[in-house]
Protein backbone atom coordinates (compact mmCIF):
# COMPACT_ATOMS: atom_id res chain seq x y z
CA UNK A 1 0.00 0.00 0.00
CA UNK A 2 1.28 3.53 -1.38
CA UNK A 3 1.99 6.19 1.37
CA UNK A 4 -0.17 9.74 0.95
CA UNK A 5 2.66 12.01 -0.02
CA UNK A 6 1.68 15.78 0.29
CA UNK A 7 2.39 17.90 -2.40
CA UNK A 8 0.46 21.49 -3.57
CA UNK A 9 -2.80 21.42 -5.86
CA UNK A 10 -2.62 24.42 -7.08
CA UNK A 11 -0.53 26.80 -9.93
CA UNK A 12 2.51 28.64 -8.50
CA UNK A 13 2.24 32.29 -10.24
CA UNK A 14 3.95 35.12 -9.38
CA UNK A 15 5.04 34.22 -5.47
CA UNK A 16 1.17 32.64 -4.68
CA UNK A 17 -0.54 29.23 -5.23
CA UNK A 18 -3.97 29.61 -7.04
CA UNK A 19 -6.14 27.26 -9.01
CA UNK A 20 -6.31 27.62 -13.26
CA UNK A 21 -8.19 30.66 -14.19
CA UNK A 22 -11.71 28.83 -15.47
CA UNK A 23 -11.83 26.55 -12.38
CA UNK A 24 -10.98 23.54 -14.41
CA UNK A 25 -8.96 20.52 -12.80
CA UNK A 26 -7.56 17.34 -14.07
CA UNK A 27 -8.19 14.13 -11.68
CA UNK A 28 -4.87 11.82 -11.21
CA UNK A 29 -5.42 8.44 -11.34
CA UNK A 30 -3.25 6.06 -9.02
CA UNK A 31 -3.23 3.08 -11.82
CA UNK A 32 -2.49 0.45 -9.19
CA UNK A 33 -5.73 1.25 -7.36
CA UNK A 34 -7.82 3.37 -9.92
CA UNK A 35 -8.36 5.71 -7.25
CA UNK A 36 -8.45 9.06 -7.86
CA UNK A 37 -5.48 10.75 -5.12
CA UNK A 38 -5.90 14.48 -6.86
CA UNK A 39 -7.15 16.61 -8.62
CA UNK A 40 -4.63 19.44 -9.99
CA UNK A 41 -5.69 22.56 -11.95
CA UNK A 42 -5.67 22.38 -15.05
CA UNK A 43 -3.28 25.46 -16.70
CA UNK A 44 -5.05 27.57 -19.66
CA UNK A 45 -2.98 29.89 -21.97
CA UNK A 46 -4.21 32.83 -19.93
CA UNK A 47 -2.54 30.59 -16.81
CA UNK A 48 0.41 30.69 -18.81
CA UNK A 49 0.86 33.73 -19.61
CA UNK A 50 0.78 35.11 -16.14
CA UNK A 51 3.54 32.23 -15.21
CA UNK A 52 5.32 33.83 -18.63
CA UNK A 53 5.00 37.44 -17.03
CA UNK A 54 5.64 36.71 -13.79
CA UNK A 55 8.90 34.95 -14.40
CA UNK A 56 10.26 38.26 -16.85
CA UNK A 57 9.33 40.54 -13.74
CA UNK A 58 11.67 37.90 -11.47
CA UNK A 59 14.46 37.81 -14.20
CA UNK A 60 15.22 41.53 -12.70
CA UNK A 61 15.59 40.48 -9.33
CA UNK A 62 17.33 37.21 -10.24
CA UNK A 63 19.95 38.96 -12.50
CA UNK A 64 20.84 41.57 -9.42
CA UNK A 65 21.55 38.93 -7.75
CA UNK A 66 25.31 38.01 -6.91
CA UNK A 67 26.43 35.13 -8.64
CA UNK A 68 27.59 33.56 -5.17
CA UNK A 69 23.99 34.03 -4.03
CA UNK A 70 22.59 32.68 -6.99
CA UNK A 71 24.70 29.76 -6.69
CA UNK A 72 23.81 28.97 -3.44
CA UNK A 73 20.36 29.00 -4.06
CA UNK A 74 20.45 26.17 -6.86
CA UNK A 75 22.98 24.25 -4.68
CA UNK A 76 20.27 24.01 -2.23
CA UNK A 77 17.64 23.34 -4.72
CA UNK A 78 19.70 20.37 -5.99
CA UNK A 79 19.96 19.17 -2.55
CA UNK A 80 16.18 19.24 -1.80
CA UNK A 81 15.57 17.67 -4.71
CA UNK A 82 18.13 14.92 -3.82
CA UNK A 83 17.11 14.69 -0.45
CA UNK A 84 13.36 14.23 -1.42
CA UNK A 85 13.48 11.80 -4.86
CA UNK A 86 11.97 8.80 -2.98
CA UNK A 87 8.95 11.15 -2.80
């Protein structure tokens, strides 16, 4: 028997979680079972296009940022990513 892992339902825009624009979610299946474990918005082009502008208002941010910093910050990304692959 699979472990409930938790993990976010929702769109990460701009700094905030929030569900797709129209409402509109895609169930996952867990094919072993059938079961339904989530439902997970499903993106539209508008969606995307707020992801798009959100990440060129970042970029400004990001590219202040000292390259030390910056490298620090993906260094710990990797190792979150690492440290949580079972999952």
């Amino acid at each position: 028997m699979s472990e409930y892992i938790p993990f976010s339902q929702g769109l990460y825009i701009g700094g905030k979680w929030r569900p797709s624009s129209d409402g509109r979610v895609i169930e996952v299946v867990d094919p072993s079972t059938e079961a339904v474990i989530a439902a997970v918005p499903d993106a539209t082009l508008a969606d995307a296009a707020a992801a798009v502008e959100a990440a060129a208002q970042a970029a400004a941010g990001w590219r202040e940022t000292p390259p030390r910093k910056r490298s620090e910050i993906l260094r710990r990304c990797f190792e979150l990513m690492t440290e949580r692959a079972e999952t």
